[in-house]
Protein backbone atom coordinates (compact mmCIF):
# COMPACT_ATOMS: atom_id res chain seq x y z
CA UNK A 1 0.00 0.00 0.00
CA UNK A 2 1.29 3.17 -0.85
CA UNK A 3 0.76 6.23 1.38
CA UNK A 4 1.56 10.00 0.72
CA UNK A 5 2.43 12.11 3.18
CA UNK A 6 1.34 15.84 1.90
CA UNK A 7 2.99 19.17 2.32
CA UNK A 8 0.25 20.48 4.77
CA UNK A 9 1.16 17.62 7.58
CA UNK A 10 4.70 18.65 7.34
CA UNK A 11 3.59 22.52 7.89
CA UNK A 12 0.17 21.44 10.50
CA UNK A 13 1.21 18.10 12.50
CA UNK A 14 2.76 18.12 16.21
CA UNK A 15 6.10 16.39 15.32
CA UNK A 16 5.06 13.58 18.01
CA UNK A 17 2.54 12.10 15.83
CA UNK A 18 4.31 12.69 12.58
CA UNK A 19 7.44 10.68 13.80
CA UNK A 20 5.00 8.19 15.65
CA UNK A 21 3.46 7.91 11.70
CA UNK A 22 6.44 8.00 10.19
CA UNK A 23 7.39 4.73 12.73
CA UNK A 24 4.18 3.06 11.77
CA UNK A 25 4.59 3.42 7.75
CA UNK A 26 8.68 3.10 7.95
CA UNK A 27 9.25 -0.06 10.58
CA UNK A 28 9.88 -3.71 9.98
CA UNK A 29 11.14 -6.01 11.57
CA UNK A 30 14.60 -7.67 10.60
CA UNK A 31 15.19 -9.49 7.53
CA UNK A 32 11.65 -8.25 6.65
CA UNK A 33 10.07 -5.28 4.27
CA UNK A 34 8.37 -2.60 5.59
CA UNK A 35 4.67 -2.86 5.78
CA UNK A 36 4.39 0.39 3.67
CA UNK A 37 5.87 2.37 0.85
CA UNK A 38 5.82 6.11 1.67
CA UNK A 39 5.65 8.84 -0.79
CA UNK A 40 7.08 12.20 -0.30
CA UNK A 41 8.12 15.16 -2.67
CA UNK A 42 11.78 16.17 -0.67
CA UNK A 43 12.10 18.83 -2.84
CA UNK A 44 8.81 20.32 -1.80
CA UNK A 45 9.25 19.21 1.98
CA UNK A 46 12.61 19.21 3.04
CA UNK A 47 12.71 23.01 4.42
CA UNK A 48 10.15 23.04 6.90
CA UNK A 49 10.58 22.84 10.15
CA UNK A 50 8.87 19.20 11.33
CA UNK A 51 11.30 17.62 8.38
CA UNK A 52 14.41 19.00 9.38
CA UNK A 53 13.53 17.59 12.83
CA UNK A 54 12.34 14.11 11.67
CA UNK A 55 16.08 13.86 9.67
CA UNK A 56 18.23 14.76 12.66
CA UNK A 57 16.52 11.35 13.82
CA UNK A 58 15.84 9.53 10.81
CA UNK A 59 19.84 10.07 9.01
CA UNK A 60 19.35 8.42 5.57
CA UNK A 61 15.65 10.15 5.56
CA UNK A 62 16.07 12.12 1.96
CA UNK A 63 17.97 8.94 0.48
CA UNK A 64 15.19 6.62 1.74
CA UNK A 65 11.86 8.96 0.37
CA UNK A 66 13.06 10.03 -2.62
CA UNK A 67 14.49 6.03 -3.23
CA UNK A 68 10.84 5.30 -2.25
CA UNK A 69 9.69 8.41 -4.70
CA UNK A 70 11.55 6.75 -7.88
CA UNK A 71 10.19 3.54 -7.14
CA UNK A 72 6.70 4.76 -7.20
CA UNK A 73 7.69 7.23 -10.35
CA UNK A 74 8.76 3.68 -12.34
CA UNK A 75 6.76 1.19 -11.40
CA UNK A 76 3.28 2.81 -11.12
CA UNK A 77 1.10 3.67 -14.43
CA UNK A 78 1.42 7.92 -15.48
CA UNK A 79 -0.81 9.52 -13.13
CA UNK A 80 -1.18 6.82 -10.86
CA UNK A 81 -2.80 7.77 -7.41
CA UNK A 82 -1.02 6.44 -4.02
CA UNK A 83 -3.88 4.50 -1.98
CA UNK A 84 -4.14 6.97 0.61
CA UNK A 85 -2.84 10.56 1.27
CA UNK A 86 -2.46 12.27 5.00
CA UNK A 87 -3.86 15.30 4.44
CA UNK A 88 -5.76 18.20 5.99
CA UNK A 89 -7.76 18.42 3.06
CA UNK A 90 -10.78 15.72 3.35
CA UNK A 91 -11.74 13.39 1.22
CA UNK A 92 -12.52 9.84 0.84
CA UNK A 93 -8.86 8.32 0.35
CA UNK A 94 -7.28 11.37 2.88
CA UNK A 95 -6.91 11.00 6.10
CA UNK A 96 -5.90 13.37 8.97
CA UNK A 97 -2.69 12.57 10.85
CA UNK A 98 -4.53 11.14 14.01
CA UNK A 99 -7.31 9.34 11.74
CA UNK A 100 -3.80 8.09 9.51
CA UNK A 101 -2.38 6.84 13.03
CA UNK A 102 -5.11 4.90 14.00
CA UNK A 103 -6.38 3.59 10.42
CA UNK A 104 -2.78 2.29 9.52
CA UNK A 105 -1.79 1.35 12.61
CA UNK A 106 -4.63 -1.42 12.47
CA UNK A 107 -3.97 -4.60 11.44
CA UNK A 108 -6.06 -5.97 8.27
CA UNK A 109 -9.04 -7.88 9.74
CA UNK A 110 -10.20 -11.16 7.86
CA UNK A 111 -13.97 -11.88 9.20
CA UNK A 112 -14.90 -15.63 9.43
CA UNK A 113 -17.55 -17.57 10.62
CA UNK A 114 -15.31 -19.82 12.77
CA UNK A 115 -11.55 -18.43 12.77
CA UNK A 116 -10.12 -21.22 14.29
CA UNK A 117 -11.40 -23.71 11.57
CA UNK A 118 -12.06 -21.53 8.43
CA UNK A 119 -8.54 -19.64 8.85
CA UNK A 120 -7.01 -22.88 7.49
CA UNK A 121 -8.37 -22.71 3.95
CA UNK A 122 -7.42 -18.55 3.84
CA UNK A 123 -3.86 -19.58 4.67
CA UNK A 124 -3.92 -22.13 2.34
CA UNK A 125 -4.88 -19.80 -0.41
CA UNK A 126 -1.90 -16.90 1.13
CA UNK A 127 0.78 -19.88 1.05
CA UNK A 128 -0.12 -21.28 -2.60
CA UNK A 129 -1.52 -17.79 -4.44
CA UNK A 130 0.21 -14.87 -2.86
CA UNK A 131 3.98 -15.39 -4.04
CA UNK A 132 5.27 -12.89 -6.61
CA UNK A 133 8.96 -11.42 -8.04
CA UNK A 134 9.84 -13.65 -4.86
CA UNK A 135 7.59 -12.22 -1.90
CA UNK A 136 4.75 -13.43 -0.45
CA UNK A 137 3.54 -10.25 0.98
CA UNK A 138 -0.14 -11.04 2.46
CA UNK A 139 2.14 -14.61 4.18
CA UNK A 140 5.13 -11.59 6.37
CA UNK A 141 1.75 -9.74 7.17
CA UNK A 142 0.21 -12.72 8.86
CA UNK A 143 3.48 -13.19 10.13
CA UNK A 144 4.45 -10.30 11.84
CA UNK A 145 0.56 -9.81 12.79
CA UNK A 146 -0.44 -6.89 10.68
CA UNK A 147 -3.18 -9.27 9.01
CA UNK A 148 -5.02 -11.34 11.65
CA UNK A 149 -8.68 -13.35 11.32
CA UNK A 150 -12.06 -12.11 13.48
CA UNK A 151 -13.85 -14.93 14.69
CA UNK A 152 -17.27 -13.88 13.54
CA UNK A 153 -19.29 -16.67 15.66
CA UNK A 154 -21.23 -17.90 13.10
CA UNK A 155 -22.34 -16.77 9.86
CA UNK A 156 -26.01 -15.16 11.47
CA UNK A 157 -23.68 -13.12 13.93
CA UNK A 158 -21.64 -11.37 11.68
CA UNK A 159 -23.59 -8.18 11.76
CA UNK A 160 -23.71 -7.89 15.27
CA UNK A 161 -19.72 -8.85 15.68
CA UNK A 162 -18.80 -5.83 13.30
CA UNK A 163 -21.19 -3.54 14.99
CA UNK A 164 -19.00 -4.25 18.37
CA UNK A 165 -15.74 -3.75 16.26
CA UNK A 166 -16.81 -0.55 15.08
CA UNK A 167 -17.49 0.96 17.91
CA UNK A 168 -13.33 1.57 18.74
CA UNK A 169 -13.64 4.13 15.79
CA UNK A 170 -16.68 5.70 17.02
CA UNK A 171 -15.06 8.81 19.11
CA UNK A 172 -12.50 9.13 15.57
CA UNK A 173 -15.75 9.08 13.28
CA UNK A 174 -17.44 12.32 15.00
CA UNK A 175 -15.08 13.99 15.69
CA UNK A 176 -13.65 14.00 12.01
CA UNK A 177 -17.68 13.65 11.15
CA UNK A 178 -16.96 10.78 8.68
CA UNK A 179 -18.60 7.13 8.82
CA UNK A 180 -17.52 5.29 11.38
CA UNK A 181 -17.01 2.09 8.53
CA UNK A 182 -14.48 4.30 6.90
CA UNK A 183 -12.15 3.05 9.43
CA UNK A 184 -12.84 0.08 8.76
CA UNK A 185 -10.11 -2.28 6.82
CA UNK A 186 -11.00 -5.78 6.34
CA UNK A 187 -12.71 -8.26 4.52
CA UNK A 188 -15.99 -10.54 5.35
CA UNK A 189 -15.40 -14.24 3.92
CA UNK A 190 -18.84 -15.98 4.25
CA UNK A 191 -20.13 -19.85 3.11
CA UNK A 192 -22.65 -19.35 0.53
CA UNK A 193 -24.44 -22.19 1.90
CA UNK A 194 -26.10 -22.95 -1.68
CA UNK A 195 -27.00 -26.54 -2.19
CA UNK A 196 -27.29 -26.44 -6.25
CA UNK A 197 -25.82 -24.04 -8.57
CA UNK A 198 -28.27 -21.27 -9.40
CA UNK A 199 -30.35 -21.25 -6.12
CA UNK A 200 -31.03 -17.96 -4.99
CA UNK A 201 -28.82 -16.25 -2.55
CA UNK A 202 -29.51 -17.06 1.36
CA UNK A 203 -27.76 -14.26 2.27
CA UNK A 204 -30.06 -11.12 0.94
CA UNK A 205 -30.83 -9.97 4.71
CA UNK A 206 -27.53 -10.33 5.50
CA UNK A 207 -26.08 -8.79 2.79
CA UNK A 208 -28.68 -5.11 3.47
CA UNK A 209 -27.70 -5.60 7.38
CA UNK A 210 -23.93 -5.08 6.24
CA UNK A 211 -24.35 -2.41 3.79
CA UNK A 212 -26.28 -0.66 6.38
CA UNK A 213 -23.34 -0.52 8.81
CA UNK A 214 -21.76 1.29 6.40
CA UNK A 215 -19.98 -1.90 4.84
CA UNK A 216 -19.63 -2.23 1.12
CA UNK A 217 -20.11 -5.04 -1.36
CA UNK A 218 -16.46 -5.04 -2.06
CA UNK A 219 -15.70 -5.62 1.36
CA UNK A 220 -17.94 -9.17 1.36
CA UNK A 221 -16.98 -11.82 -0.32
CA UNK A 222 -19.03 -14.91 -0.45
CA UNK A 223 -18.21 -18.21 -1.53
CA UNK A 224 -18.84 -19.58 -5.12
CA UNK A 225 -19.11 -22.88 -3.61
CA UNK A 226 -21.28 -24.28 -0.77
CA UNK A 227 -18.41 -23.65 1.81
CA UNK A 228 -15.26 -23.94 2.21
CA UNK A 229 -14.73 -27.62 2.81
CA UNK A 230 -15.81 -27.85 -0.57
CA UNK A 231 -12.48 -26.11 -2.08
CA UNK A 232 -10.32 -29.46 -1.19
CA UNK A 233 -8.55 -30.78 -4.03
CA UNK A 234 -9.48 -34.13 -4.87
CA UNK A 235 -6.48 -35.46 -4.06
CA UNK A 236 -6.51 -35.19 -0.45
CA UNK A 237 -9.60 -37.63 -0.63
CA UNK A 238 -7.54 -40.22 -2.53
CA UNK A 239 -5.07 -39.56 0.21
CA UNK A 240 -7.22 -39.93 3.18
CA UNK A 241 -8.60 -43.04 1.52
CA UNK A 242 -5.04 -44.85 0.84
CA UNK A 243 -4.74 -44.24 4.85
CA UNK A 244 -7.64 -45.00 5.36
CA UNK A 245 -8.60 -48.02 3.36
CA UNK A 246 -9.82 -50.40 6.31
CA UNK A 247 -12.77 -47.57 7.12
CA UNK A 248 -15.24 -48.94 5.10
CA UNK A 249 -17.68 -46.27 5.06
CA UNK A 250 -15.43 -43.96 5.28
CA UNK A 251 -13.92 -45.61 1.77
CA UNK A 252 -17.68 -45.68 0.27
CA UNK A 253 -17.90 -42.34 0.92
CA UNK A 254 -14.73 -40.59 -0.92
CA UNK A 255 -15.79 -43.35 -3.91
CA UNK A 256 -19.05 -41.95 -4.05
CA UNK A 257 -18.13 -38.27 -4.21
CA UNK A 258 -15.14 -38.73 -6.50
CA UNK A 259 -18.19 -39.97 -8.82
CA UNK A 260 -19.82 -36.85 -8.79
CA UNK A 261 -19.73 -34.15 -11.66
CA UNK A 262 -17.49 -30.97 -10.71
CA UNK A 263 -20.22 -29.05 -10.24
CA UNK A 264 -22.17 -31.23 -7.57
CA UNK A 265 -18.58 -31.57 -5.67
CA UNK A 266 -19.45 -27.74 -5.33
CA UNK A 267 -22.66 -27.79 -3.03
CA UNK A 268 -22.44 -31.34 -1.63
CA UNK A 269 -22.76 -31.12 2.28
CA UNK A 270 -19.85 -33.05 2.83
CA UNK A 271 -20.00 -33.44 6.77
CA UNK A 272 -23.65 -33.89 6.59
CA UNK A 273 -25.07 -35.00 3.56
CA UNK A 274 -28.25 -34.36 2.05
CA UNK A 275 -30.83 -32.19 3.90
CA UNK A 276 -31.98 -32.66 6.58
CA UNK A 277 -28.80 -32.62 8.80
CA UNK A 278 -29.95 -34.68 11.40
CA UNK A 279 -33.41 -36.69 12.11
CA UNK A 280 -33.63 -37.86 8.76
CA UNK A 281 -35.76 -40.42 9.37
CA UNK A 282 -39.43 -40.56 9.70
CA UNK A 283 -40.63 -42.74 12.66
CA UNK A 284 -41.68 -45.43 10.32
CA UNK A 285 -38.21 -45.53 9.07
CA UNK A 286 -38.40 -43.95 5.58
CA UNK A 287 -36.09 -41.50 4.38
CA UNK A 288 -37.43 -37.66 4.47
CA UNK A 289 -38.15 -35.88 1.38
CA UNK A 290 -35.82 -33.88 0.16
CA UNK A 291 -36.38 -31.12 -2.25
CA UNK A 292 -36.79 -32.11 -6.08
CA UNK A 293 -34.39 -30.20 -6.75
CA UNK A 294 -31.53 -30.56 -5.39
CA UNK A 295 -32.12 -34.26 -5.84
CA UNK A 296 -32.15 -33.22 -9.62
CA UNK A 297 -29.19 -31.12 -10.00
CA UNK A 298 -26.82 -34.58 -8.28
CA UNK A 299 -28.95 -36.71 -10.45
CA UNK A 300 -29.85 -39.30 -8.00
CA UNK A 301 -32.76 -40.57 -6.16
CA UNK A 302 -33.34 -41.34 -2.49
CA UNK A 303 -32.64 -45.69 -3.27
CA UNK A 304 -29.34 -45.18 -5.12
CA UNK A 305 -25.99 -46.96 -3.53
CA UNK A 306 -24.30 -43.46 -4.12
CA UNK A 307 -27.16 -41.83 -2.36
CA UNK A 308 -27.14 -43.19 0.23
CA UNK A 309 -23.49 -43.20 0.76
CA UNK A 310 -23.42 -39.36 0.52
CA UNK A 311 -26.18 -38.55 2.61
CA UNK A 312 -23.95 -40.21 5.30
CA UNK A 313 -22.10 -37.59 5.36
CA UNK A 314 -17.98 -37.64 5.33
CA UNK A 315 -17.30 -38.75 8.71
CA UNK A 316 -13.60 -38.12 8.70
CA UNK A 317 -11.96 -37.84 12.47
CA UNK A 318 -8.75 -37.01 11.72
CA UNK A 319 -5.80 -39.76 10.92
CA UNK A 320 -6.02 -41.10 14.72
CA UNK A 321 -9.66 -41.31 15.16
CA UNK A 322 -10.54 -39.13 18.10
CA UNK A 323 -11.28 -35.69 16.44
CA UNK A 324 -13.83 -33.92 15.14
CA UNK A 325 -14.64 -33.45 11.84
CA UNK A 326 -14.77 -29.33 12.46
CA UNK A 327 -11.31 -29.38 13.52
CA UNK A 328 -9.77 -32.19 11.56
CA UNK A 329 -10.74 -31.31 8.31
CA UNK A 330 -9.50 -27.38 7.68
CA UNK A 331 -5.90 -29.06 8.57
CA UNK A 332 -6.12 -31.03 5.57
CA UNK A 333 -5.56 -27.97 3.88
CA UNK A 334 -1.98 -27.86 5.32
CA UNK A 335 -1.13 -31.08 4.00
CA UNK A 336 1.97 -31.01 1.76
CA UNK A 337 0.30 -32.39 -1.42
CA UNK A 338 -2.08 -29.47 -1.46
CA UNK A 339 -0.92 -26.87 -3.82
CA UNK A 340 -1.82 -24.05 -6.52
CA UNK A 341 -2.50 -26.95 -9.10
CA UNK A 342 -5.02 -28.57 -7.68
CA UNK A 343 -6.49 -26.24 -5.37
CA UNK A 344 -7.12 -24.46 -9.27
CA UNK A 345 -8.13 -27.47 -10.61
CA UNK A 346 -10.75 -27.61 -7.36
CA UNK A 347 -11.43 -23.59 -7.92
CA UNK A 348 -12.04 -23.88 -11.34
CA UNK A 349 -13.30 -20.21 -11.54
CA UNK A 350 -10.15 -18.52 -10.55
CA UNK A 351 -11.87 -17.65 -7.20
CA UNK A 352 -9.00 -18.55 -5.13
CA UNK A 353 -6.65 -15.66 -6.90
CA UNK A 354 -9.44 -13.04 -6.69
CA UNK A 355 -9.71 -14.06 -2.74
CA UNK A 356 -5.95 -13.47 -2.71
CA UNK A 357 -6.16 -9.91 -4.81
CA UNK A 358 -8.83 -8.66 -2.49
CA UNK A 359 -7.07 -9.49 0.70
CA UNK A 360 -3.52 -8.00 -1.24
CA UNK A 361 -5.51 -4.80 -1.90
CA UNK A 362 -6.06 -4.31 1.36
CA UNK A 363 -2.32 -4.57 2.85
């Protein structure tokens, strides 16, 4: 992210907060890049007062910005904008020196439903999408915690949770009289919790109860697929099954789905199976009904072997037997035969890169 320091901060700031900014956008730890590039004209802010002081501290300061100047000069498009300026002068992408403080100061917030299960899959996608000319930014900023994951509590709680974690920006929203959300720099990952390709969206309500805290459409992303159990390559199954292979049903199972279309790997429950989750049963012992359609889009029927194997849901336990599925199956996306390939080949949509781009943009 680049950020622009502007003439008027030099001339306005207390020289406290501009060094404590200058700390935040300069510092890194060792062996390590900087979490920021800063951009700042020397030539039109090396005379006043609050940069003379910040050199006598800062000894390589004009070598460093206008290093940091050329780079943006070169490898930026003509006219190119820097993400956001610290500025007196208000605007959407400006921000004082105190809202600047707290706003970049901040780590990067990834919202989850669960972050102690779904953070697995995000990680997976950093680790295998986010390397290029030899960095892997979005993997140093989990690292040195300047990107960290919200744990949500569910998908229906979402709202509420980022309600709560606006509130620290509330005193910094009026008195700068600005939305509160504009402080806000993250990005909401949520199941789509579809069970056939084209069914309407379960998440309208959701969706309007976001926007209305100020959040924008940008800032959500919800899954293509069902959820995100259902972004494992296909080769971890083969895996789990060559491990596995005494665990009859277990066995069935991975057969049965590996028979299914692309498509239908996409919104197959696979802890639970077919809908209902639990009861399925009617007291007299037949099967509930499920809805025509679904039962049309995986092109079975309620008395085939495949059927009946699926809607038993994938009742893997980790390697050892005495997990749960909840929190044995996310570390299967840390296995070492996961990687771009087939996690693409499971994508298909080039999703997982566009999950990766949003959470870059925001760093």
């Amino acid at each position: 992210m680049w950020v622009e320091i502007a003439k008027d901060t030099f001339q306005k700031a207390e020289f406290k907060s501009l060094n404590f900014l200058f700390q935040i956008l300069s510092w890194s730890p060792s062996n390590d890049y900087p979490r920021y590039n800063i951009f700042v004209d020397t030539a039109k802010n090396k005379d006043l007062d609050n940069f003379k002081l910040l050199s006598k501290i800062e000894k390589s300061l004009i070598e460093f910005l206008d290093a940091e100047f050329d780079n943006f000069i070169t490898s930026k498009p003509n006219k190119a904008k820097r993400d956001h300026c610290i500025t007196y002068q208000k605007s959407n992408n400006n921000f004082n020196i105190e809202e600047a403080i707290v706003f970049l100061n901040q780590p990067v917030s990834i919202i989850l439903e669960n972050n102690k299960n779904d953070s697995a899959f995000i990680i997976s996608i950093i680790e295998h999408f986010g390397l290029h000319n030899g960095l892997n930014k979005a993997k140093s900023h989990l690292e040195n915690n300047w990107l960290k994951f919200e744990n949500a509590g569910g998908c229906a709680n979402i709202p509420n949770f980022l309600e709560m974690f606006l509130t620290q920006f509330y005193r910094l929203s009026i008195k700068n009289d600005r939305p509160v959300s504009d402080y806000f720099r993250g990005l909401i990952i949520i199941d789509s919790d579809r069970e056939f390709i084209n069914q309407p969206s379960k998440h309208g309500s959701l969706i309007e109860k976001l926007n209305n805290l100020g959040v924008s459409n940008d800032q959500i992303h919800i899954l293509k697929k069902r959820m995100m159990e259902n972004y494992m390559p296909d080769e971890v199954f083969r895996n789990i099954k060559s491990q596995l292979n005494r665990q009859a049903e277990i066995a069935e199972w991975i057969d049965a789905y590996l028979n299914l279309e692309n498509e239908q790997k996409d919104f197959i429950n696979i802890p639970d199976g077919f809908p209902p989750k639990k009861a399925k049963f009617e007291i007299n012992g037949d099967r509930k009904k499920i809805d025509i359609k679904i039962l049309s889009f995986f092109n079975l029927n309620i008395t085939d072997i495949n059927f009946l194997r699926l809607d038993k849901g994938f009742n893997f336990i980790g390697f050892n037997n005495n997990g749960e599925f909840k929190n044995e199956f996310p570390k299967l996306f840390k296995k070492q035969i996961v990687n771009k390939r087939n996690l693409n080949e499971r994508d298909g949509d080039n999703e997982l890169e566009q999950i990766h781009q949003k959470i870059y943009d925001l760093l």
